[in-house]
Protein backbone atom coordinates (compact mmCIF):
# COMPACT_ATOMS: atom_id res chain seq x y z
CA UNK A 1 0.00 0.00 0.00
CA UNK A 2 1.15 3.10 -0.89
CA UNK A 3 0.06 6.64 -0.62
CA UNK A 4 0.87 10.56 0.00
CA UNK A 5 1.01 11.50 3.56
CA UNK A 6 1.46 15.02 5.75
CA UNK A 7 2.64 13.56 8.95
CA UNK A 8 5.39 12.11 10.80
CA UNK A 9 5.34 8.14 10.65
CA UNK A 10 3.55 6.75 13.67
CA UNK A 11 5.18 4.18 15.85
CA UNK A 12 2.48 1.72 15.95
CA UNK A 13 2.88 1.04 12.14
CA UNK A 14 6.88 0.16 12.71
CA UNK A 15 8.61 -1.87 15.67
CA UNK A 16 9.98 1.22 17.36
CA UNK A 17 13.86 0.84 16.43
CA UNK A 18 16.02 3.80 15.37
CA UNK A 19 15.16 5.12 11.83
CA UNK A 20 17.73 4.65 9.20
CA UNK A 21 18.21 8.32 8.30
CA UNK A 22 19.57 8.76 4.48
CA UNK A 23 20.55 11.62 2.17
CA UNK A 24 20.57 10.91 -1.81
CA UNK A 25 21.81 12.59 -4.47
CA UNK A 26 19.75 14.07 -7.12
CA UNK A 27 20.03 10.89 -8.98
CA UNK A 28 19.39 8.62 -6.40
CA UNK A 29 22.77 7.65 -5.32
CA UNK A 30 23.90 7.23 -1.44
CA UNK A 31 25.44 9.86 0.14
CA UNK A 32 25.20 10.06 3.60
CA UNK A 33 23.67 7.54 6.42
CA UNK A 34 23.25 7.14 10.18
CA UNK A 35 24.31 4.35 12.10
CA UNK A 36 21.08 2.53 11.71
CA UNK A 37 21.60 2.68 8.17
CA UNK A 38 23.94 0.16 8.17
CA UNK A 39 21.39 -2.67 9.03
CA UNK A 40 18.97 -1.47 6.24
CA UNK A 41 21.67 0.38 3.53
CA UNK A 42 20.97 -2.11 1.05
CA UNK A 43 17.52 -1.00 0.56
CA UNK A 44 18.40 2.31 1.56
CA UNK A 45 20.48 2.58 -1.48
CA UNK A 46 17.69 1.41 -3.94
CA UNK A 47 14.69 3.23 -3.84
CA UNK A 48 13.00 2.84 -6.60
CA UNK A 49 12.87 5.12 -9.31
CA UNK A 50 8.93 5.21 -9.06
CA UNK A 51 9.25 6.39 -5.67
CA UNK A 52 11.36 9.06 -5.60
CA UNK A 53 9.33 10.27 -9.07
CA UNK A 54 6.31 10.32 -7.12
CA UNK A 55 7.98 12.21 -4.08
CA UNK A 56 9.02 14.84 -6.30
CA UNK A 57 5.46 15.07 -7.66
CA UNK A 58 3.81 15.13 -4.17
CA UNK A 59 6.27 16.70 -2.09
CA UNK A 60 6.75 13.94 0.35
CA UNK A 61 5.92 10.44 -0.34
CA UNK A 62 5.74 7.23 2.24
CA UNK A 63 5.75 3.37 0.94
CA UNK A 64 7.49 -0.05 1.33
CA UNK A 65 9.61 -1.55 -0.73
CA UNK A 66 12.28 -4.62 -0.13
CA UNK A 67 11.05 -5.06 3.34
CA UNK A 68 11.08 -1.70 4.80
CA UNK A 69 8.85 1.21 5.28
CA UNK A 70 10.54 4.75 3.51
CA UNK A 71 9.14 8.24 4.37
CA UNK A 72 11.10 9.98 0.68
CA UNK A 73 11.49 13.85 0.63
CA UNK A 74 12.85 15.81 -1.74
CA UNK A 75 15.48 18.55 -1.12
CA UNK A 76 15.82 21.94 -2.63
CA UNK A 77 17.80 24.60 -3.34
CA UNK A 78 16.78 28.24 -2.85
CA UNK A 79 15.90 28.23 -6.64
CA UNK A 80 13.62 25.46 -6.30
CA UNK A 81 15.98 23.03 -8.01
CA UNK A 82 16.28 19.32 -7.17
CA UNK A 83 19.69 18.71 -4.68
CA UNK A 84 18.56 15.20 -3.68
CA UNK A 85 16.38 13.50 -1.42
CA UNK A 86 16.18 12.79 2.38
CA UNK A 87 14.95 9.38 3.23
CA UNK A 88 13.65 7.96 6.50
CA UNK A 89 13.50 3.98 6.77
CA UNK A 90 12.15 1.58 9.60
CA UNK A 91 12.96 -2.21 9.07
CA UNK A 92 8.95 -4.12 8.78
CA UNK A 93 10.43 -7.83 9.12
CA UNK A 94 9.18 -8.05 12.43
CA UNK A 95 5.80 -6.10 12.07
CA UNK A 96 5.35 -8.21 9.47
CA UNK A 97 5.84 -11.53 11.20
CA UNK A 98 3.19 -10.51 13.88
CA UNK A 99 0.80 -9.54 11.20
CA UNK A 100 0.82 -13.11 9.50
CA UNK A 101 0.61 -14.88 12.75
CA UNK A 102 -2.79 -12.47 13.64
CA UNK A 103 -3.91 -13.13 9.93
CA UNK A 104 -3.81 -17.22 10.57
CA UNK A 105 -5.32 -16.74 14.09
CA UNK A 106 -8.09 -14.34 12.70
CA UNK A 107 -8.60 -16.34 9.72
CA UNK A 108 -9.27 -19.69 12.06
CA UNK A 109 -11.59 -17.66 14.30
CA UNK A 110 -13.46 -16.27 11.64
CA UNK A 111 -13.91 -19.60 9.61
CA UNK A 112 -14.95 -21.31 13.04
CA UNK A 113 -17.44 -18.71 13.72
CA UNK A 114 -19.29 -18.32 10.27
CA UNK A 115 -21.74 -21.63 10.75
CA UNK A 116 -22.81 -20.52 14.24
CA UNK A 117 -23.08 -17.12 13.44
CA UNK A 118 -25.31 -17.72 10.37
CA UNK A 119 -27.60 -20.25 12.16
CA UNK A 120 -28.02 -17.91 14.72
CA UNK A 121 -29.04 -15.07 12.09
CA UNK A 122 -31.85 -17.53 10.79
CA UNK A 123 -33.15 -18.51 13.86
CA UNK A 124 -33.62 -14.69 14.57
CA UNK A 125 -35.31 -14.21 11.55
CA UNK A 126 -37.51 -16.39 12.06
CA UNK A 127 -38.41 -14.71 15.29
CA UNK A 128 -38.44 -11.42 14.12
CA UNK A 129 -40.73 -12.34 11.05
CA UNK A 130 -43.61 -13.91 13.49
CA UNK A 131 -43.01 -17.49 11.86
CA UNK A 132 -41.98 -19.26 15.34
CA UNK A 133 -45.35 -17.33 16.64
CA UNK A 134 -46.23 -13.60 18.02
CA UNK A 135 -43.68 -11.86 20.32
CA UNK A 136 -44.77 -9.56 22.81
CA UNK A 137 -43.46 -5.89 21.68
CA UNK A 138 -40.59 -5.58 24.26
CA UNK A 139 -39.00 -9.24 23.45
CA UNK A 140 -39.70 -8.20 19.37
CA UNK A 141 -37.54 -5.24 19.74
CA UNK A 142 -34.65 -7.25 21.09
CA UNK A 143 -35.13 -9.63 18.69
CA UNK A 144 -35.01 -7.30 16.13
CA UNK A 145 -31.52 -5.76 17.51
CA UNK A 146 -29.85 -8.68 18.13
CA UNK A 147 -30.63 -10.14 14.42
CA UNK A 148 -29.55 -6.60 13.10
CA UNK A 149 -26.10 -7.56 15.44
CA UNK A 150 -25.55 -10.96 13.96
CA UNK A 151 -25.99 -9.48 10.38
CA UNK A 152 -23.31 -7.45 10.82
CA UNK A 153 -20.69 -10.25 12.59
CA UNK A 154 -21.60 -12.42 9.64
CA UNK A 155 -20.44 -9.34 7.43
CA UNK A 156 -17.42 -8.74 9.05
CA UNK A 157 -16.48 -12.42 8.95
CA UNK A 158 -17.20 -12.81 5.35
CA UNK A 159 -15.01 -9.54 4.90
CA UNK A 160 -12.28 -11.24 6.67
CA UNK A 161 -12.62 -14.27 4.99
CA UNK A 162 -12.84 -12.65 1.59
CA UNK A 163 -9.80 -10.40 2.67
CA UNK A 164 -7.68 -13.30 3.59
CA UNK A 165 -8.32 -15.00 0.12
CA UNK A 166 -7.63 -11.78 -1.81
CA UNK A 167 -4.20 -11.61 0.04
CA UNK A 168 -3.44 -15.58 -0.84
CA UNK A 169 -4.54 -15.40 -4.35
CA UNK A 170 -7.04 -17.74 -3.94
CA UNK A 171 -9.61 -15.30 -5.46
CA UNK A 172 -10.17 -15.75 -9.03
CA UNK A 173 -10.32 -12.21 -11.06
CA UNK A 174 -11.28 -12.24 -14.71
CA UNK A 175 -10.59 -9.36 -16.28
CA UNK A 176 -12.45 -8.88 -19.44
CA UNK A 177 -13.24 -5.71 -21.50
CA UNK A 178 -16.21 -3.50 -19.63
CA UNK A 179 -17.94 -1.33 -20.75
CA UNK A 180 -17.70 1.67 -18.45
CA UNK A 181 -20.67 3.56 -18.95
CA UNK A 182 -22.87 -0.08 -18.69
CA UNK A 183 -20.79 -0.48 -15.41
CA UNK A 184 -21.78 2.98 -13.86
CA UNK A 185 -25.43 2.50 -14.62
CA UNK A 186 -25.91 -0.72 -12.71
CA UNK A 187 -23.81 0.20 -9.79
CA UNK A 188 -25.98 3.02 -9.35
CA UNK A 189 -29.01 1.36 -9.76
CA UNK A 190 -27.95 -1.93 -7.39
CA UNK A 191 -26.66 0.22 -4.69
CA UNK A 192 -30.00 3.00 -4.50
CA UNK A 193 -31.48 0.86 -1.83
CA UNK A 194 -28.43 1.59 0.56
CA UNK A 195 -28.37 5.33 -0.27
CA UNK A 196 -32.10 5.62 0.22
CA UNK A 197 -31.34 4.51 4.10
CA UNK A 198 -29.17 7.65 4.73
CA UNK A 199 -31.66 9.83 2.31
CA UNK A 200 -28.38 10.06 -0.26
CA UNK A 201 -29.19 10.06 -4.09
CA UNK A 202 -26.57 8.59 -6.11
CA UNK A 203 -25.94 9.69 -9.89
CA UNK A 204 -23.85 9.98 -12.63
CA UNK A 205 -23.54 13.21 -13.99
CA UNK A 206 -22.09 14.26 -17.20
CA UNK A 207 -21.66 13.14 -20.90
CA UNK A 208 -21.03 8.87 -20.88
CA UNK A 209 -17.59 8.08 -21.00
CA UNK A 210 -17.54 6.13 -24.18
CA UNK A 211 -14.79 3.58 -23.09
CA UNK A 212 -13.98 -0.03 -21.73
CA UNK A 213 -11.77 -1.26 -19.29
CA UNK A 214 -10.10 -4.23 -18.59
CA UNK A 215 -11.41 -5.83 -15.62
CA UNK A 216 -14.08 -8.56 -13.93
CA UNK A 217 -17.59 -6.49 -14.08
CA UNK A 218 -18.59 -8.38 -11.16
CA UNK A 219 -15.80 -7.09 -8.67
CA UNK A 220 -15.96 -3.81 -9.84
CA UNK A 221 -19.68 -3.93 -8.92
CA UNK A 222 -18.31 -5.18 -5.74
CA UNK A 223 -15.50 -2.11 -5.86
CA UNK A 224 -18.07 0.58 -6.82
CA UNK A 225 -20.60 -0.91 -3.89
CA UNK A 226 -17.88 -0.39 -1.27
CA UNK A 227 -17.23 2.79 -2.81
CA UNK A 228 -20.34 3.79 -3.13
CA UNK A 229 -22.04 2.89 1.00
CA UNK A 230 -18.78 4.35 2.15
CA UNK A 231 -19.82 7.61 0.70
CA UNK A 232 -23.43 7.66 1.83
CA UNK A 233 -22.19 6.70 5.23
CA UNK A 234 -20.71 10.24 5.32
CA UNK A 235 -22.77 12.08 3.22
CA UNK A 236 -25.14 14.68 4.86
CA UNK A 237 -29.10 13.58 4.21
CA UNK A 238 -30.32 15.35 1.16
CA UNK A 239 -26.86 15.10 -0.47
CA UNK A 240 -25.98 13.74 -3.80
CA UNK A 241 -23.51 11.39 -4.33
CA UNK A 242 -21.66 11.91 -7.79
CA UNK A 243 -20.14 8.56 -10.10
CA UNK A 244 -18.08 9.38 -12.98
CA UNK A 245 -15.94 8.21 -15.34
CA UNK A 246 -13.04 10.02 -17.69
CA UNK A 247 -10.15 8.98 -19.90
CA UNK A 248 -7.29 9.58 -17.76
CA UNK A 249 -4.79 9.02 -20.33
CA UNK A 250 -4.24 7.08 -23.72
CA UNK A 251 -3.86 4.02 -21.69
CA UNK A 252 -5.83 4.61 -18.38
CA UNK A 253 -9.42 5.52 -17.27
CA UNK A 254 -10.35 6.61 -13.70
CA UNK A 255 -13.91 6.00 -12.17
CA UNK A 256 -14.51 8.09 -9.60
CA UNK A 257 -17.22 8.65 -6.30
CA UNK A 258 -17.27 12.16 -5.27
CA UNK A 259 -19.23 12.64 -1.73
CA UNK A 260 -19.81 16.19 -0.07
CA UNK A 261 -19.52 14.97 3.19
CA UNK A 262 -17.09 16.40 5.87
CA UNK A 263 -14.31 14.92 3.81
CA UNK A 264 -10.99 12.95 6.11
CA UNK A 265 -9.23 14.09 9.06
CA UNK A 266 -6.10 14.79 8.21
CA UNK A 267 -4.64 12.37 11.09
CA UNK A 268 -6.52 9.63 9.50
CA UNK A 269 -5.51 9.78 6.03
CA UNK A 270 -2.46 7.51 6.03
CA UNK A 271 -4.92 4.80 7.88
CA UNK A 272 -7.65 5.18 4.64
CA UNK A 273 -6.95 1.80 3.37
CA UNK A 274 -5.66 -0.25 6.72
CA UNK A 275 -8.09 -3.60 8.13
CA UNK A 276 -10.69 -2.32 10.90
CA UNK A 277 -9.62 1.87 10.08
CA UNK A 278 -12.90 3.81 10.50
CA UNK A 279 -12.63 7.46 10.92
CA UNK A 280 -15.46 7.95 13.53
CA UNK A 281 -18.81 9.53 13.52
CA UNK A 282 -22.42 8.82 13.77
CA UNK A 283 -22.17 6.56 11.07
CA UNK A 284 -19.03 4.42 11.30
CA UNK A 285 -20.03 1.23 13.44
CA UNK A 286 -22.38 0.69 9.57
CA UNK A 287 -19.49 -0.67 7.94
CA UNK A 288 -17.38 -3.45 9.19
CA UNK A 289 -13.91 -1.23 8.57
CA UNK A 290 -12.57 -3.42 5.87
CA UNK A 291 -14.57 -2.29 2.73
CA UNK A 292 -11.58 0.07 1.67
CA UNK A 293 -9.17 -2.86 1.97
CA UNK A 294 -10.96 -5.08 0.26
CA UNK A 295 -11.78 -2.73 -2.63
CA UNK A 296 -7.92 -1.76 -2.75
CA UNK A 297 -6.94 -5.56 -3.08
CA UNK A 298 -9.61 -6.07 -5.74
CA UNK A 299 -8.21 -2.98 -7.48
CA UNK A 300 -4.38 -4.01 -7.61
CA UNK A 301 -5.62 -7.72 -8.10
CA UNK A 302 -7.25 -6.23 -11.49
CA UNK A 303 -3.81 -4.50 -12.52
CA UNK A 304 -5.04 -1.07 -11.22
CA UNK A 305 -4.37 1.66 -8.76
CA UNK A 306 -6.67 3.20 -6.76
CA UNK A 307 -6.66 6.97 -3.87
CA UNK A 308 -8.57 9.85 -2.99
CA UNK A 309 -8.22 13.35 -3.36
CA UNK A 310 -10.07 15.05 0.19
CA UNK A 311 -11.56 18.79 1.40
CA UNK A 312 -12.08 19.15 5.27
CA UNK A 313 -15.25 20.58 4.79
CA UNK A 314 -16.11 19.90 1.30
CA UNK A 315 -15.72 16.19 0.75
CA UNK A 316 -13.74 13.37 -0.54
CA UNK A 317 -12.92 11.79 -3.86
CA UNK A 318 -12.12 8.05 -4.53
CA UNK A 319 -10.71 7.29 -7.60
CA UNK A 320 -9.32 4.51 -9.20
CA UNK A 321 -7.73 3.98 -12.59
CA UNK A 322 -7.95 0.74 -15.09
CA UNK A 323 -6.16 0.27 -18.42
CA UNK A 324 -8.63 1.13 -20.98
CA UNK A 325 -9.26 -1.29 -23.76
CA UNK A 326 -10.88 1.16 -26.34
């Protein structure tokens, strides 16, 4: 996962060692180094060229590559020319061994808990729907909460679930040419229901986009849906939410979903696209907080790359982009 950032690193996402401070030349050779360098110098002296191209574009830039976590800056001279590039990196090996030894725990959990959990879900719909006989009002409205409870557990362990398999490559993506503007129209019209619940309209304005992408219509009806309740979720009652499509480039096109809701925190930005991130609110316990990382791993799994552009205030806009076949 990659993305552009405004903020120092936080030391939950590394394992709290000493940075590996390094200076670059404006070529992207190895200058200087810290101590802690020494441990990490070979990747230290390869950052990629993509990286330190997309630094100079955003003005600082934070990713991984070859096992470590890089925070790249560019430096400047008084004339606003290019001197080099500062680069902050913390070694991941060990985050990363914790995270696969949650992932197999969580994964066990949630595959022992989905038969339970979706017996239970029936049984309370039965209840709820009179067919096991009347309930007096107070036990109904219980009834009613708890089966609105167990829906969401059996979402969040069918996220799970579908996240783990995403991450294994044991989910099967066919990508195919769609046809954008055919795409746009039934994501909108399959996903009305949800935005009815928070009095959102969802539409796509503008002339049709005319193209086709390469990618498997029914995850990207899965993508846009994500997409799509996430926005609602923050979207002010009465609010449109806008779904568009352009030609990005000769070989790209970007769908996009533009809310006008209070748009992200700036603190929370860097956590848009982590397991379980929510950014608070009213409407936040909805969603089961993995939506955005499931939609990201369906977006690189279909060769594409996917962000958001975001307004305190104004709103936010997800985009993501998908070679174009025509």
């Amino acid at each position: 996962m990659d993305f552009p950032i405004s903020g120092d690193m936080c030391d939950e996402d590394t394992d709290g060692g000493m940075a590996a401070i390094c200076i670059l030349d404006d070529v992207g050779m190895l200058t200087s180094w810290n101590e802690a360098s020494a441990l990490m110098l070979g990747a230290a002296a390869e950052v990629p060229d993509e990286v330190l191209e997309k630094a100079v574009s955003l003005g600082i830039y934070e990713t991984e590559w070859g096992g470590v976590r890089g925070l790249v800056q560019p430096l400047r001279g008084r004339g606003g020319e290019l001197m080099g590039y500062s680069v902050e990196l913390w070694d991941m090996s060990g985050k990363r061994a914790r995270e696969s030894r949650s992932r197999e725990l969580v994964s066990m959990v949630s595959h022992e808990l989905r038969t339970p959990l979706t017996a239970i879900r029936g049984a309370l719909g039965l209840m709820t729907a009179g067919v096991l006989g009347a309930l007096p009002e107070k036990a109904h409205s219980v009834a009613v909460i708890a089966e609105r409870n167990s829906e969401r557990l059996v979402r969040i362990v069918n996220d799970i679930l579908d996240l783990e398999k995403l991450e294994a490559g044991k989910i099967t993506v066919e990508c195919v040419p769609v046809d954008v503007d055919e795409l746009l129209r039934a994501a909108v019209e399959a996903n009305a229901p949800y935005g009815d619940k928070f009095g959102v309209r969802f539409n796509v304005p503008g002339a049709p986009c005319g193209a086709s992408v390469q990618g498997d219509f029914g995850r990207l009806m899965q993508v846009l849906g994500n997409l799509l309740s996430n926005a609602a979720k923050f979207s002010p009652a009465g609010s449109e939410v806008a779904l568009r499509a352009r030609i990005a480039d000769e070989t790209k096109v970007r769908i996009e979903v533009e809310d006008h809701g209070r748009g992200i925190p700036e603190e929370f930005r860097r956590r848009v696209f982590m397991r379980f991130a929510q950014a608070g609110g009213e409407r936040a316990s909805v969603g089961t907080g993995l939506g955005l990382s499931i939609t990201q791993a369906l977006v690189e799994a279909m060769g594409g790359r996917i962000g958001f552009e975001t307004e305190p205030g104004k709103g936010t806009t997800f985009y993501f982009d998908l070679e174009r076949t025509k």
